[in-house]
PDB file of N, CA and C in Angstrom:
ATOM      1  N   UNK A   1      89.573 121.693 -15.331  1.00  0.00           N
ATOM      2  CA  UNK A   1      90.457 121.633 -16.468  1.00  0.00           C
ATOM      3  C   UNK A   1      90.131 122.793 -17.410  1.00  0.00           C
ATOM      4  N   UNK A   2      90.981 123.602 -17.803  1.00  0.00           N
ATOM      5  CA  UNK A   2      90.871 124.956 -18.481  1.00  0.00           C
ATOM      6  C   UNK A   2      90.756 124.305 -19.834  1.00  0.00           C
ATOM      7  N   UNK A   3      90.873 125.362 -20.841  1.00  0.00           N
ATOM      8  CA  UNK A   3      91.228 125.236 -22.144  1.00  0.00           C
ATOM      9  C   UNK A   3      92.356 126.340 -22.610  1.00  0.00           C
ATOM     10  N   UNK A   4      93.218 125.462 -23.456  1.00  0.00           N
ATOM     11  CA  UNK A   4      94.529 126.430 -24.144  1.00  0.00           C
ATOM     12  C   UNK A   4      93.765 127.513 -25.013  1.00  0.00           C
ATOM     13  N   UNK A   5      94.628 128.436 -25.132  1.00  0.00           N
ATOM     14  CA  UNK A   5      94.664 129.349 -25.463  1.00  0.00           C
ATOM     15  C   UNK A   5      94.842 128.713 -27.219  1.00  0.00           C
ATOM     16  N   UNK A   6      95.674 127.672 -27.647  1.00  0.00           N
ATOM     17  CA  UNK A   6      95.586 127.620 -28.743  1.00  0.00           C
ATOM     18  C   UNK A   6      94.610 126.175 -28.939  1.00  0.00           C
ATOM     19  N   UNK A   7      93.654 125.847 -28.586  1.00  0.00           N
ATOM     20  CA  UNK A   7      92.902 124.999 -29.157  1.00  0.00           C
ATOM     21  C   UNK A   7      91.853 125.958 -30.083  1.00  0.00           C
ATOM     22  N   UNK A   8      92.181 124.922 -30.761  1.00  0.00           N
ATOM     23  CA  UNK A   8      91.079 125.424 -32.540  1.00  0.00           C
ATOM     24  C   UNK A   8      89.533 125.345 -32.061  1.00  0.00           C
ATOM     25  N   UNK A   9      89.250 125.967 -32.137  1.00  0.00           N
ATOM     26  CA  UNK A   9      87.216 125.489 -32.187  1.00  0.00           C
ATOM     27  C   UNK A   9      86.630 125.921 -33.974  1.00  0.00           C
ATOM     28  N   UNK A  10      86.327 124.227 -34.107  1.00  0.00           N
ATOM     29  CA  UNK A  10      86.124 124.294 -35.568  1.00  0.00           C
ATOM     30  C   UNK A  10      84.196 124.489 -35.954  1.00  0.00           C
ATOM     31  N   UNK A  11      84.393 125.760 -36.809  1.00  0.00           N
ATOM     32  CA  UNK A  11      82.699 126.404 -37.266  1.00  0.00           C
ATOM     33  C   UNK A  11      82.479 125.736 -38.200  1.00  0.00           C
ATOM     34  N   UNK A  12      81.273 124.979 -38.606  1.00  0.00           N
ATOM     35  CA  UNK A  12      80.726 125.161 -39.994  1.00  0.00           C
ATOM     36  C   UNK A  12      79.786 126.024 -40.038  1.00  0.00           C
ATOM     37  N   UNK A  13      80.121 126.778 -41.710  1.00  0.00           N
ATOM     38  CA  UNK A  13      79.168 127.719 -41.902  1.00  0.00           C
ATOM     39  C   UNK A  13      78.896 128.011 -42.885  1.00  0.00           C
ATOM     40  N   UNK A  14      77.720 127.925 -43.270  1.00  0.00           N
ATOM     41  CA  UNK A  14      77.459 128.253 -45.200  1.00  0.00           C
ATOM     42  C   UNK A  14      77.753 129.008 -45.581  1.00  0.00           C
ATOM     43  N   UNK A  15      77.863 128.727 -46.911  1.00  0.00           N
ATOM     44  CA  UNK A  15      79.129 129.881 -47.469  1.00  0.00           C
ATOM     45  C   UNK A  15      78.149 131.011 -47.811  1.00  0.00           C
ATOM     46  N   UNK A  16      78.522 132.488 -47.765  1.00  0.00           N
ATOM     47  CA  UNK A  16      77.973 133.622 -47.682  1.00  0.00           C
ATOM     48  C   UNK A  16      77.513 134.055 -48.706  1.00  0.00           C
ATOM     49  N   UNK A  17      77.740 133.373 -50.114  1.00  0.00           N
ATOM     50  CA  UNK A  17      76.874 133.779 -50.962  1.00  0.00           C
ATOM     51  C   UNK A  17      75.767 133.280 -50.946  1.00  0.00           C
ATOM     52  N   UNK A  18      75.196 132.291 -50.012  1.00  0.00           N
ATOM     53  CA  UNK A  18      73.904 131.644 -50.072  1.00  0.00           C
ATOM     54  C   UNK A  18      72.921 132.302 -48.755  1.00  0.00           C
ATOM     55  N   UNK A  19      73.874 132.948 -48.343  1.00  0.00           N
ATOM     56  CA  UNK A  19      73.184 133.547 -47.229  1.00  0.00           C
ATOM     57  C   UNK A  19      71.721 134.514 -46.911  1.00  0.00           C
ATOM     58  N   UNK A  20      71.128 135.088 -46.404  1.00  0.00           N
ATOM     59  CA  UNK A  20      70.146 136.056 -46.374  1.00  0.00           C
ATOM     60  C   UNK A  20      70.797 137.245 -46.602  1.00  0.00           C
ATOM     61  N   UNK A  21      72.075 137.522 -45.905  1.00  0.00           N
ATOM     62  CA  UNK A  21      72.638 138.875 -46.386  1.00  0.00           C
ATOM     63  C   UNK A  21      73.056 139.338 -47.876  1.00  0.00           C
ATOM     64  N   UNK A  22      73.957 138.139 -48.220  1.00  0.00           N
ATOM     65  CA  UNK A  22      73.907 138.120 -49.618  1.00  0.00           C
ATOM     66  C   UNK A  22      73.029 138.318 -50.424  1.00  0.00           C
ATOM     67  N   UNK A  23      71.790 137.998 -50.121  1.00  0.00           N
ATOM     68  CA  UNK A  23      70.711 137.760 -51.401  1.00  0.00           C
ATOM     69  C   UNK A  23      70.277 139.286 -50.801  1.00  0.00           C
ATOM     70  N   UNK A  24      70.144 139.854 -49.899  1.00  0.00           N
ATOM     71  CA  UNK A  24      70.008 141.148 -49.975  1.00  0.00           C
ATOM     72  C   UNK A  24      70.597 142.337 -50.445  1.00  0.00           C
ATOM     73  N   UNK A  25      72.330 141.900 -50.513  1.00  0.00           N
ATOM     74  CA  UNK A  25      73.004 143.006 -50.841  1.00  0.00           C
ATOM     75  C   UNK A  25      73.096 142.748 -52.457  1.00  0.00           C
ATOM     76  N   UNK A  26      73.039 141.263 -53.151  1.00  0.00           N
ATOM     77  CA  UNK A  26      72.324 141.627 -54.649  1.00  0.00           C
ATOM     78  C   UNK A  26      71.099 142.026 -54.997  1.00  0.00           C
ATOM     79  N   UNK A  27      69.898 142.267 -53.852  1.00  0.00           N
ATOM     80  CA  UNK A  27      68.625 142.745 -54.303  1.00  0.00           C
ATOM     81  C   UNK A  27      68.921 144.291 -54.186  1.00  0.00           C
ATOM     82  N   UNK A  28      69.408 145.102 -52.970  1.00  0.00           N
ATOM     83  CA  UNK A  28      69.765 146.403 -53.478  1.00  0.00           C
ATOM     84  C   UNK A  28      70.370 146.994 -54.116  1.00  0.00           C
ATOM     85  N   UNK A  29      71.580 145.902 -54.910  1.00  0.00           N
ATOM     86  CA  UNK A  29      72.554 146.663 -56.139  1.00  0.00           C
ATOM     87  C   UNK A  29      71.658 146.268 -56.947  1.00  0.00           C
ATOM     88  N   UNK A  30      71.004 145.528 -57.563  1.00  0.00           N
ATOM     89  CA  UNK A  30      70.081 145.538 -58.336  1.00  0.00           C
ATOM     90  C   UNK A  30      68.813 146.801 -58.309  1.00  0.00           C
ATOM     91  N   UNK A  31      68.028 146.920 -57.152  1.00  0.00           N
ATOM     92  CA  UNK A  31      67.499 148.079 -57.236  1.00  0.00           C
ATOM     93  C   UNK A  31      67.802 149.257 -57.672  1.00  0.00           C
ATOM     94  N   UNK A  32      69.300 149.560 -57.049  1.00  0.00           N
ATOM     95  CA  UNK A  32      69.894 151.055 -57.360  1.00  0.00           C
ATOM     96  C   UNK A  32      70.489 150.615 -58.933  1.00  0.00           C
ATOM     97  N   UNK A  33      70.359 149.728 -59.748  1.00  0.00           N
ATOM     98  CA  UNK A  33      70.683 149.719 -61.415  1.00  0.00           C
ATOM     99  C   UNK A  33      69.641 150.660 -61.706  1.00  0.00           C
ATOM    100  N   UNK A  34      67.848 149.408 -60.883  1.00  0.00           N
ATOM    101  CA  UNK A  34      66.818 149.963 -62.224  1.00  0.00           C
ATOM    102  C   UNK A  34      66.230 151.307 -61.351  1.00  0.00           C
ATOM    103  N   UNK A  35      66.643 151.659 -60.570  1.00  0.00           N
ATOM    104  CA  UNK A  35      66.508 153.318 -60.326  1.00  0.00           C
ATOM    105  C   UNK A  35      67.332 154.533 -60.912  1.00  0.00           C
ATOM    106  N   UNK A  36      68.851 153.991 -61.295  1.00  0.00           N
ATOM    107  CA  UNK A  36      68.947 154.635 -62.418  1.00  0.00           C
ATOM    108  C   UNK A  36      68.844 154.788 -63.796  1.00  0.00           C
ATOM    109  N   UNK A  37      67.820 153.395 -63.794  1.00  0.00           N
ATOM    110  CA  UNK A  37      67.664 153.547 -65.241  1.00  0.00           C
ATOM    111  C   UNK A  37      68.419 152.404 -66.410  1.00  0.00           C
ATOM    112  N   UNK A  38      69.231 151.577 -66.137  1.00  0.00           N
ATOM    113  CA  UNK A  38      69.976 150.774 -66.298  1.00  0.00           C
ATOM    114  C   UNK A  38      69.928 149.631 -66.531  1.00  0.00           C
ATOM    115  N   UNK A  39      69.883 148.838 -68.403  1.00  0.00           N
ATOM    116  CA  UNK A  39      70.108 147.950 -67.948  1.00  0.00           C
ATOM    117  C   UNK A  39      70.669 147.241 -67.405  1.00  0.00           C
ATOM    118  N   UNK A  40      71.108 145.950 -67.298  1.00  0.00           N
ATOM    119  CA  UNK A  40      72.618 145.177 -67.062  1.00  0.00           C
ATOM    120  C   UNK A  40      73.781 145.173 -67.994  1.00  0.00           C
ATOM    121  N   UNK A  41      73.499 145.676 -69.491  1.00  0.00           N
ATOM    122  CA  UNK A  41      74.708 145.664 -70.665  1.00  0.00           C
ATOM    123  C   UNK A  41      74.984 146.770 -70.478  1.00  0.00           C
ATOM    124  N   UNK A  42      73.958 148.247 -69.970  1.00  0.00           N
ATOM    125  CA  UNK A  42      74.607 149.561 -69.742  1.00  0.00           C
ATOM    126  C   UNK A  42      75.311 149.505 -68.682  1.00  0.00           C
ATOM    127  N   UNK A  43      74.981 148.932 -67.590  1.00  0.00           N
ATOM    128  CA  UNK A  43      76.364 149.170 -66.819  1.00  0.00           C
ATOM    129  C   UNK A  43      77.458 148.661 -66.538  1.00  0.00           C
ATOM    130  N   UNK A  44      77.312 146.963 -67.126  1.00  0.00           N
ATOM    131  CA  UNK A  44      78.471 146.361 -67.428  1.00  0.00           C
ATOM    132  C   UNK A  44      79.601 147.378 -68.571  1.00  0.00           C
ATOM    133  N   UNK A  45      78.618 148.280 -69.493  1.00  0.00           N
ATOM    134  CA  UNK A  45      79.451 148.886 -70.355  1.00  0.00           C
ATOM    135  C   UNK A  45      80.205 149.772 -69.432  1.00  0.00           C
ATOM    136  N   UNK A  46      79.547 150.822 -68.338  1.00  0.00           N
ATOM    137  CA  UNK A  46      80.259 151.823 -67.741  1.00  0.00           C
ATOM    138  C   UNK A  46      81.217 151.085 -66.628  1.00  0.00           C
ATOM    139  N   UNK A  47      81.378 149.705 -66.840  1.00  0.00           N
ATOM    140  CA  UNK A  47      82.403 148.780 -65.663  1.00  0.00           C
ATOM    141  C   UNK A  47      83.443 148.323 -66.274  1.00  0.00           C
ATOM    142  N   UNK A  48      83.193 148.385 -67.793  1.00  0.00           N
ATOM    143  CA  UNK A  48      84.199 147.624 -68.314  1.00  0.00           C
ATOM    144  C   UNK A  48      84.235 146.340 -68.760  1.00  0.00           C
ATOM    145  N   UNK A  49      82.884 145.519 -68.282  1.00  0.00           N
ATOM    146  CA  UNK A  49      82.835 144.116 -68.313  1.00  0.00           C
ATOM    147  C   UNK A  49      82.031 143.493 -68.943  1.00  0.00           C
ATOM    148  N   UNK A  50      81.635 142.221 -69.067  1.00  0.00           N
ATOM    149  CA  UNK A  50      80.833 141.732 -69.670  1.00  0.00           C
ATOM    150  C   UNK A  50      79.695 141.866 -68.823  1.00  0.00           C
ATOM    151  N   UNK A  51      78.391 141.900 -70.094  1.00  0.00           N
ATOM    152  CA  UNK A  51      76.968 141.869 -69.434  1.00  0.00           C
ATOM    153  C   UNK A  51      76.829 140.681 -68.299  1.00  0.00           C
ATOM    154  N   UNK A  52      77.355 139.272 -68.506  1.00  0.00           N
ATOM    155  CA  UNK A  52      77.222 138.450 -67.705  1.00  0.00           C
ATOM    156  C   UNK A  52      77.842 138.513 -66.360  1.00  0.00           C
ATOM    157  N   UNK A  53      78.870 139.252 -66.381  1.00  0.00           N
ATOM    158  CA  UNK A  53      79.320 139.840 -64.893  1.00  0.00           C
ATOM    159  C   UNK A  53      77.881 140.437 -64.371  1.00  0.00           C
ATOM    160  N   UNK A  54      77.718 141.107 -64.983  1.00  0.00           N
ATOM    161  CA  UNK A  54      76.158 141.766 -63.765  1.00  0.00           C
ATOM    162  C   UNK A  54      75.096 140.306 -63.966  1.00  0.00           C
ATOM    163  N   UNK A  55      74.813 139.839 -64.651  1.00  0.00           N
ATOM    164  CA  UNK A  55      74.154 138.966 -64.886  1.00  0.00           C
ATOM    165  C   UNK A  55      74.427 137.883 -63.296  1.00  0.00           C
ATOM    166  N   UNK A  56      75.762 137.579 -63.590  1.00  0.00           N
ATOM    167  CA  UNK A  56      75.967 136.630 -62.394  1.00  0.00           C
ATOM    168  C   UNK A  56      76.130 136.758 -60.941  1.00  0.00           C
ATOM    169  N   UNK A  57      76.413 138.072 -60.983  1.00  0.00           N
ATOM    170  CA  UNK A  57      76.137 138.306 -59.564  1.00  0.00           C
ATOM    171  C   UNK A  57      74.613 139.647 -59.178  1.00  0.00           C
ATOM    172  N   UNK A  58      74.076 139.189 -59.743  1.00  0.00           N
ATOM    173  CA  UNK A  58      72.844 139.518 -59.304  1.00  0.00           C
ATOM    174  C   UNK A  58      71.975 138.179 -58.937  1.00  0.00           C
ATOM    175  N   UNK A  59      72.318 137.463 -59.580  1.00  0.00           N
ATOM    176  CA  UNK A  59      71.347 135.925 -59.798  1.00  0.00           C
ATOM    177  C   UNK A  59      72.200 135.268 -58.755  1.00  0.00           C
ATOM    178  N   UNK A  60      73.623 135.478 -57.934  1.00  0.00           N
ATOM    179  CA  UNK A  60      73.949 134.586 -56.877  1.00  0.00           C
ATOM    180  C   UNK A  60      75.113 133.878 -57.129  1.00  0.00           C
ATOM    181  N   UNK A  61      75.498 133.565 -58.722  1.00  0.00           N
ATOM    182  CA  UNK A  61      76.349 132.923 -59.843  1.00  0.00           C
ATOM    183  C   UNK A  61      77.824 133.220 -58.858  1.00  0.00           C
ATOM    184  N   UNK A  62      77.958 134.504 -58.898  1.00  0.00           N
ATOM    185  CA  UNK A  62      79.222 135.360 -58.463  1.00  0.00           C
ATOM    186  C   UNK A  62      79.034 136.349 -57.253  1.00  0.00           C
ATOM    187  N   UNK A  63      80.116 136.023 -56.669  1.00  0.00           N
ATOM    188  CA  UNK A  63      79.900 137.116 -55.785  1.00  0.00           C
ATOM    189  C   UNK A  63      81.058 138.500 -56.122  1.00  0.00           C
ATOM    190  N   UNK A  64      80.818 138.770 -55.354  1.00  0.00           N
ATOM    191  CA  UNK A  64      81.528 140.471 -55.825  1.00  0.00           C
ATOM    192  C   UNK A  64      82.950 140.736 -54.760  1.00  0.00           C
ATOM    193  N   UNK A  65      83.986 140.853 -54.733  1.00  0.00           N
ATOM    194  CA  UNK A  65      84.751 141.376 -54.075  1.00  0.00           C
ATOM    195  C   UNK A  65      85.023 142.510 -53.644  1.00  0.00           C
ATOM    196  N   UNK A  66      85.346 143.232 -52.537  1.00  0.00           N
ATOM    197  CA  UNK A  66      85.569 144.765 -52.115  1.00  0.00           C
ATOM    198  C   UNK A  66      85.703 145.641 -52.944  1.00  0.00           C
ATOM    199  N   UNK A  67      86.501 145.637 -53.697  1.00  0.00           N
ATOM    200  CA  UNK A  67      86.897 146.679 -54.942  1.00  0.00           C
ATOM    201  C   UNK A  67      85.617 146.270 -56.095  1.00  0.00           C
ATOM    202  N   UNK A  68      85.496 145.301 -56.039  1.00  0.00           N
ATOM    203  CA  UNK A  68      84.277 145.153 -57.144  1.00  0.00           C
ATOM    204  C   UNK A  68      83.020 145.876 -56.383  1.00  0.00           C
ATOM    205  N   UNK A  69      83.043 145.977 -55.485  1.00  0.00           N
ATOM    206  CA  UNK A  69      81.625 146.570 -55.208  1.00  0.00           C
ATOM    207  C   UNK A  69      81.863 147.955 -54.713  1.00  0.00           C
ATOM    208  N   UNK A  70      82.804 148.185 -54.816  1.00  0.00           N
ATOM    209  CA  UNK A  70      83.420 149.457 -54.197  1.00  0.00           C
ATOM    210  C   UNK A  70      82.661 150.744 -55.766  1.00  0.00           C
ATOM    211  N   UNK A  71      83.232 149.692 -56.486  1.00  0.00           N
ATOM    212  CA  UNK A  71      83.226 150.440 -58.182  1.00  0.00           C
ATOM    213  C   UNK A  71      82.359 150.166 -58.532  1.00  0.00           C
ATOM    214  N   UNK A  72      81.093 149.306 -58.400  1.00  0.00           N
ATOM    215  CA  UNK A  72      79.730 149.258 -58.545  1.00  0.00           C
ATOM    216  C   UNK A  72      78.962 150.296 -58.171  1.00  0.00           C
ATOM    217  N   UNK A  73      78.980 150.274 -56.593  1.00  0.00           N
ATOM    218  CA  UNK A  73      78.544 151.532 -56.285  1.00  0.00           C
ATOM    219  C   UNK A  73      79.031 153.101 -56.434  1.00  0.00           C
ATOM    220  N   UNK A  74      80.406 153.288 -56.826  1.00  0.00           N
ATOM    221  CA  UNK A  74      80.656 154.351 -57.344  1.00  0.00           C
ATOM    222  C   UNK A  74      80.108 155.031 -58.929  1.00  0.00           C
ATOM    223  N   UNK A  75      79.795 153.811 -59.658  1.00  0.00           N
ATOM    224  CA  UNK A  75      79.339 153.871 -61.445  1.00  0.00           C
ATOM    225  C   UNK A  75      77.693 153.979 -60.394  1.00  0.00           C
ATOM    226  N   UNK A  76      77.382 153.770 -60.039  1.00  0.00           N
ATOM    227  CA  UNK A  76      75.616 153.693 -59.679  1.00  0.00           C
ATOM    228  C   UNK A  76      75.304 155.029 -58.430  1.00  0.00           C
ATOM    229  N   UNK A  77      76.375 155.459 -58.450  1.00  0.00           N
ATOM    230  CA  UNK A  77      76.448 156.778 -57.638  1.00  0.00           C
ATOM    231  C   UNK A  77      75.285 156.505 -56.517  1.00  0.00           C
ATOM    232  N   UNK A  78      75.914 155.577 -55.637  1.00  0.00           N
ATOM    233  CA  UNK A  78      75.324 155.047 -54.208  1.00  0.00           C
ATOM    234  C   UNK A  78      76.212 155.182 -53.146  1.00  0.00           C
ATOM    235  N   UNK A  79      76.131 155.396 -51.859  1.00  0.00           N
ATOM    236  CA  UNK A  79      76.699 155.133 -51.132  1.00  0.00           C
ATOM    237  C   UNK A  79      77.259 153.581 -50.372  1.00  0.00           C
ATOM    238  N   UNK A  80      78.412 153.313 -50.466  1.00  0.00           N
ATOM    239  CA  UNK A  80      78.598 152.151 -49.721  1.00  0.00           C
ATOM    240  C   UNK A  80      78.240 151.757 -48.621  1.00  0.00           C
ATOM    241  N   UNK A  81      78.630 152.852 -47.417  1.00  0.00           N
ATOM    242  CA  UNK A  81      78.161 152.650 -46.240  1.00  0.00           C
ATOM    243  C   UNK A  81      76.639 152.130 -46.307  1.00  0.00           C
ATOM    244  N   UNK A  82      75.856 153.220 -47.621  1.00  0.00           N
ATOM    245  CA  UNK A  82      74.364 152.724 -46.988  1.00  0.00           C
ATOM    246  C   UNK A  82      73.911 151.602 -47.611  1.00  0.00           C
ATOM    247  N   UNK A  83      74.740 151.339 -48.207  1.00  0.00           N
ATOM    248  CA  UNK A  83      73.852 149.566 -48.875  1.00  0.00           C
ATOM    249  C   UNK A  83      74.724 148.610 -47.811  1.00  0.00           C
ATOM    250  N   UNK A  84      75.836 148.760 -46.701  1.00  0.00           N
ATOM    251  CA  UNK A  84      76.259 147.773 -45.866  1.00  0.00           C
ATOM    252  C   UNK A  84      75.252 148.074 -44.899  1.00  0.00           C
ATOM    253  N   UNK A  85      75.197 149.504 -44.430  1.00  0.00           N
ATOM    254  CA  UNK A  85      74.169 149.186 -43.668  1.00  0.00           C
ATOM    255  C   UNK A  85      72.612 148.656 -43.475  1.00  0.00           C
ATOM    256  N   UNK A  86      72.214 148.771 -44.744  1.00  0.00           N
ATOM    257  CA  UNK A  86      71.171 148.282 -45.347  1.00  0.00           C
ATOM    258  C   UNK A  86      70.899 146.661 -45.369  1.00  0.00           C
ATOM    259  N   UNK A  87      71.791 145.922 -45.915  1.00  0.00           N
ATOM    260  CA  UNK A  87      72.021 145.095 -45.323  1.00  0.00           C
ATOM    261  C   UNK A  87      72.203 144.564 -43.990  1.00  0.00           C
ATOM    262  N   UNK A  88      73.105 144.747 -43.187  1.00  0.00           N
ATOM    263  CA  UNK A  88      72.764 144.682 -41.855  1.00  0.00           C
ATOM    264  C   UNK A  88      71.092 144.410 -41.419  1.00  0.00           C
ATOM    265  N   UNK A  89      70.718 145.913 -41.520  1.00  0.00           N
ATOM    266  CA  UNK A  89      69.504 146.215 -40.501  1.00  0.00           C
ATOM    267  C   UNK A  89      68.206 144.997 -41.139  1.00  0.00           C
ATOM    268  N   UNK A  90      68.766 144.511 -42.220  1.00  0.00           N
ATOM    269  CA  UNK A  90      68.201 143.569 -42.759  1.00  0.00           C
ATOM    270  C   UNK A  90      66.204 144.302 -43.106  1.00  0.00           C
TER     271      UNK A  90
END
């Protein structure tokens, strides 16, 4: 007896801000702040946002969306690729 092509196979999976990757890719945007020097109100200032935006997604609170981290790392003059890959290689 085969299986259809449309049977569902249902994942559970913790949600990704609790993950190991996660808590890594807020430990290196955090690093590349205090390597440039930065607190969290200075660069919330050069983002536009409130201090508690960096506040919360450094601590896990929030996570960050594509364009949000896109423009994180562009104000922190980092490369994207290398903090995904960084992540990764864990």
């Amino acid at each position: 007896m085969g299986y259809s092509a449309s049977r569902r196979i249902r994942v559970v999976m913790r949600p990704s801000i609790y993950s190991e990757r996660h808590q890594r890719l807020r430990t290196l945007l955090r690093e590349a702040r205090l390597e440039k020097g930065l607190k969290q109100a200075d660069l919330a200032a050069k983002l536009g946002v409130p201090q508690s935006y960096i506040s919360k997604y450094e601590s896990g609170e929030r996570r960050l969306d594509v364009i949000e981290f896109i423009d994180l790392c562009e104000v922190l003059g980092v490369d994207e690729s290398n903090i995904i890959n960084a992540v990764r290689s864990r």
